[in-house]
Protein backbone atom coordinates (compact mmCIF):
# COMPACT_ATOMS: atom_id res chain seq x y z
CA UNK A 1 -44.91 50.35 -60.91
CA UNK A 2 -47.30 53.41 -61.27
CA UNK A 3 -47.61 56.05 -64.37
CA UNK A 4 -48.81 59.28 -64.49
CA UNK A 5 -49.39 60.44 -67.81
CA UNK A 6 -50.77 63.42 -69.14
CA UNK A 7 -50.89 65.39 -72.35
CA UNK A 8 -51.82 68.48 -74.25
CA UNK A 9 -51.92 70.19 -77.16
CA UNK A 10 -49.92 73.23 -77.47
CA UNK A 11 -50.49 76.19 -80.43
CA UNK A 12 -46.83 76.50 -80.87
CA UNK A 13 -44.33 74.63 -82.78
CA UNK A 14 -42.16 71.68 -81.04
CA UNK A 15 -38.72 74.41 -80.68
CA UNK A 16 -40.88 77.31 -78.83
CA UNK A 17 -42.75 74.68 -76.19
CA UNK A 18 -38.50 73.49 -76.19
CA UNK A 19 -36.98 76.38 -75.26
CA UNK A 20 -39.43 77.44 -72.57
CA UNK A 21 -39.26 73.64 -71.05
CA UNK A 22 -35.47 73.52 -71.05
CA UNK A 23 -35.08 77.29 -69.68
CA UNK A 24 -35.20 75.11 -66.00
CA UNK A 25 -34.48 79.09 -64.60
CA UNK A 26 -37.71 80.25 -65.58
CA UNK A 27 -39.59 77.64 -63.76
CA UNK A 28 -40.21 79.71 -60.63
CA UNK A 29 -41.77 82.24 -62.92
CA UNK A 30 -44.24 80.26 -64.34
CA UNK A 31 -44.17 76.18 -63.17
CA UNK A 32 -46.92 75.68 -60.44
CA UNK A 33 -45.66 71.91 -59.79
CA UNK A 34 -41.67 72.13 -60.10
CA UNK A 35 -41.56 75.15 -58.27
CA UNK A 36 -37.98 75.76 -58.49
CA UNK A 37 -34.88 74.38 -60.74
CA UNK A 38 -31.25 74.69 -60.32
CA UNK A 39 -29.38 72.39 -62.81
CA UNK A 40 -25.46 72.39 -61.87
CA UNK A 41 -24.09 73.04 -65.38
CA UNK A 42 -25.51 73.20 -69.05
CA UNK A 43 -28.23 70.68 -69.35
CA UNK A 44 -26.71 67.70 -70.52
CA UNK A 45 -27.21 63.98 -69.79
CA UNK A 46 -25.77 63.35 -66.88
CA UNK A 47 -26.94 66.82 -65.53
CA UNK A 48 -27.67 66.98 -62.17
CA UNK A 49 -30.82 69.11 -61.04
CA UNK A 50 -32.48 69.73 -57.66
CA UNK A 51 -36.44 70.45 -58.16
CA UNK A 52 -38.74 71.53 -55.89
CA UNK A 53 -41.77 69.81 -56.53
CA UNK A 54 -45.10 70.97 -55.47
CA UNK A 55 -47.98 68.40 -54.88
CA UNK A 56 -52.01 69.18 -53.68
CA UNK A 57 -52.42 68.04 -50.57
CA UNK A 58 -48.72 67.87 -49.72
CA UNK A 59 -45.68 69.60 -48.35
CA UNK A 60 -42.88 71.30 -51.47
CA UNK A 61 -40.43 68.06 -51.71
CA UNK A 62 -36.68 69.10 -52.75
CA UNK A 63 -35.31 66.08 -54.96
CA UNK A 64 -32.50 65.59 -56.72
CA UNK A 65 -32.46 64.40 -60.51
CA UNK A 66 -30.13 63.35 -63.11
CA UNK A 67 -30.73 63.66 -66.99
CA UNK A 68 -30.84 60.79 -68.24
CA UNK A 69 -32.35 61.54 -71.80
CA UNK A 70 -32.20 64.75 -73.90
CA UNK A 71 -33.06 64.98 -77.48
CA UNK A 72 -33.58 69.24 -78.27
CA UNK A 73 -36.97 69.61 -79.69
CA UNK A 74 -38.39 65.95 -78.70
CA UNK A 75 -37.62 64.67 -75.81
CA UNK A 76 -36.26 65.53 -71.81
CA UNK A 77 -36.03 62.61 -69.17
CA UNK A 78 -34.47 62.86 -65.61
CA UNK A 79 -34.84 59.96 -62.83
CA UNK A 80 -34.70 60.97 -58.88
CA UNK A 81 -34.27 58.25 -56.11
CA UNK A 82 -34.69 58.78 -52.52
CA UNK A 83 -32.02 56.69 -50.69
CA UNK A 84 -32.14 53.80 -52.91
CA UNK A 85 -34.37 52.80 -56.00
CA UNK A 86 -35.59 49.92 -54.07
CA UNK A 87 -37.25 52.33 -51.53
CA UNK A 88 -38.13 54.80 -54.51
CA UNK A 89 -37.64 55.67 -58.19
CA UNK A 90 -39.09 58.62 -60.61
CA UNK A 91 -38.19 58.46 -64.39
CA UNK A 92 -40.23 61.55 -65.80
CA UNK A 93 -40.35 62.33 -69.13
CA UNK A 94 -41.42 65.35 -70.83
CA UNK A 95 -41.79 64.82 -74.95
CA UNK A 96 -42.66 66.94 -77.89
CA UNK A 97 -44.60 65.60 -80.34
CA UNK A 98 -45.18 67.59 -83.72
CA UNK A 99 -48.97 67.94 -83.90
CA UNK A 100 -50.43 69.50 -86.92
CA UNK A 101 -49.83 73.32 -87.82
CA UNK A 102 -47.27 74.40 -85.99
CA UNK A 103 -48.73 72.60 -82.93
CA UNK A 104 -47.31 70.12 -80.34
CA UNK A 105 -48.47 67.23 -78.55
CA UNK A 106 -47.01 68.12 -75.11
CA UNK A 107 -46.38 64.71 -72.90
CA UNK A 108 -45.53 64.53 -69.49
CA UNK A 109 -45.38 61.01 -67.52
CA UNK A 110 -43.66 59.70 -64.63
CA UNK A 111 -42.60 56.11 -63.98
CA UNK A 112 -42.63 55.36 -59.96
CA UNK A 113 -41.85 52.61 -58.37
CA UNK A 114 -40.14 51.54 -55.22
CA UNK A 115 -41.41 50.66 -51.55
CA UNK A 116 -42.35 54.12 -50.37
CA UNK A 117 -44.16 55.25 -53.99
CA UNK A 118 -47.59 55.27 -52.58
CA UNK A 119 -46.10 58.08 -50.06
CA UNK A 120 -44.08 60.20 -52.37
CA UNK A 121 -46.88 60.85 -54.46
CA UNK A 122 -50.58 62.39 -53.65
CA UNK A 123 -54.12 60.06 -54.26
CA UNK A 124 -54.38 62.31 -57.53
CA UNK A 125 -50.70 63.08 -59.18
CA UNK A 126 -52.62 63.48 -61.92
CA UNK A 127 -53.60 67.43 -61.53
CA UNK A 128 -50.54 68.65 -60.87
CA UNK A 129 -49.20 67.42 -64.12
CA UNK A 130 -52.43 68.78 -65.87
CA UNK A 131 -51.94 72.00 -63.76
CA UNK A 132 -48.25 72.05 -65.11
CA UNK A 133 -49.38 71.46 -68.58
CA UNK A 134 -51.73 74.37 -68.74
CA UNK A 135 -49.11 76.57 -67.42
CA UNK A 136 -46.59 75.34 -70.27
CA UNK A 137 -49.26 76.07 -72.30
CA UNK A 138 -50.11 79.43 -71.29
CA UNK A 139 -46.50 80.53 -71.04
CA UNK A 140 -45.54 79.22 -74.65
CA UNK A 141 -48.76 80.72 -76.28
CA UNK A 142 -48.17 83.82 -74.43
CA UNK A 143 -44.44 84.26 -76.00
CA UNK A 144 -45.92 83.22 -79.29
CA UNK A 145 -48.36 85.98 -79.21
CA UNK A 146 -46.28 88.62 -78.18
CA UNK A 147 -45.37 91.77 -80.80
CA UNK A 148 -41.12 90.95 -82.00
């Protein structure tokens, strides 16, 4: 099994950096590493999404996903397989952790395993999380700032 685990610190409270996460129609607009999200009904567990997932060094994979854990304000988790676990197996998670004055601890880690891991994911899967974070970051902060 590999991890990828990243964090950052986000000037908003836990329910903004929420509702710009779980708005999965707004990633085109401002996600540089899950390009695109279509989730097939309300997001629920047991939600299925397709994500297009955008990697350095690598061609846009399409993946499937299914919710497997979603606790508003704290906590989003989906797992993808391609074929069969055995050949590979993603459980990200994305959690919100309160962080002092109206700030949150923004996590985002991936669980892979499987056979064909080292080939589903680039030498360093680590940027494109930190390049996701920033953009979270940015687009939260931004909506924060702006005039009511």
């Amino acid at each position: 099994m590999r991890e990828i685990r990243t964090e950052r610190i986000i000037n908003a409270p836990p329910a903004d950096v929420w509702d710009v996460l779980t708005d999965i129609s707004s990633y085109p607009d401002w996600n540089p590493h899950l390009v695109n999200a279509t989730v097939n009904s309300d997001l629920r567990v047991g939600s299925n999404l397709e994500v297009l997932v955008r990697r350095e060094g690598a061609r846009d994979q399409s993946m499937n996903v299914t919710v497997t854990e979603l606790e508003p304000g704290r906590k989003l988790a989906w797992v993808g397989t391609l074929l069969s676990p055995l050949l590979f197996s993603g459980r990200h998670t994305f959690e919100l952790e309160p962080f002092s004055n109206n700030r949150t601890r923004f996590i985002n880690r991936e669980e892979i395993r499987g056979i064909l891991a080292s080939l589903v994911t680039t030498a360093t899967p680590e940027r494109d999380y930190e390049a996701m974070n920033e953009a979270l970051k940015q687009q939260v902060e931004t909506a924060a700032a702006a005039p009511a």
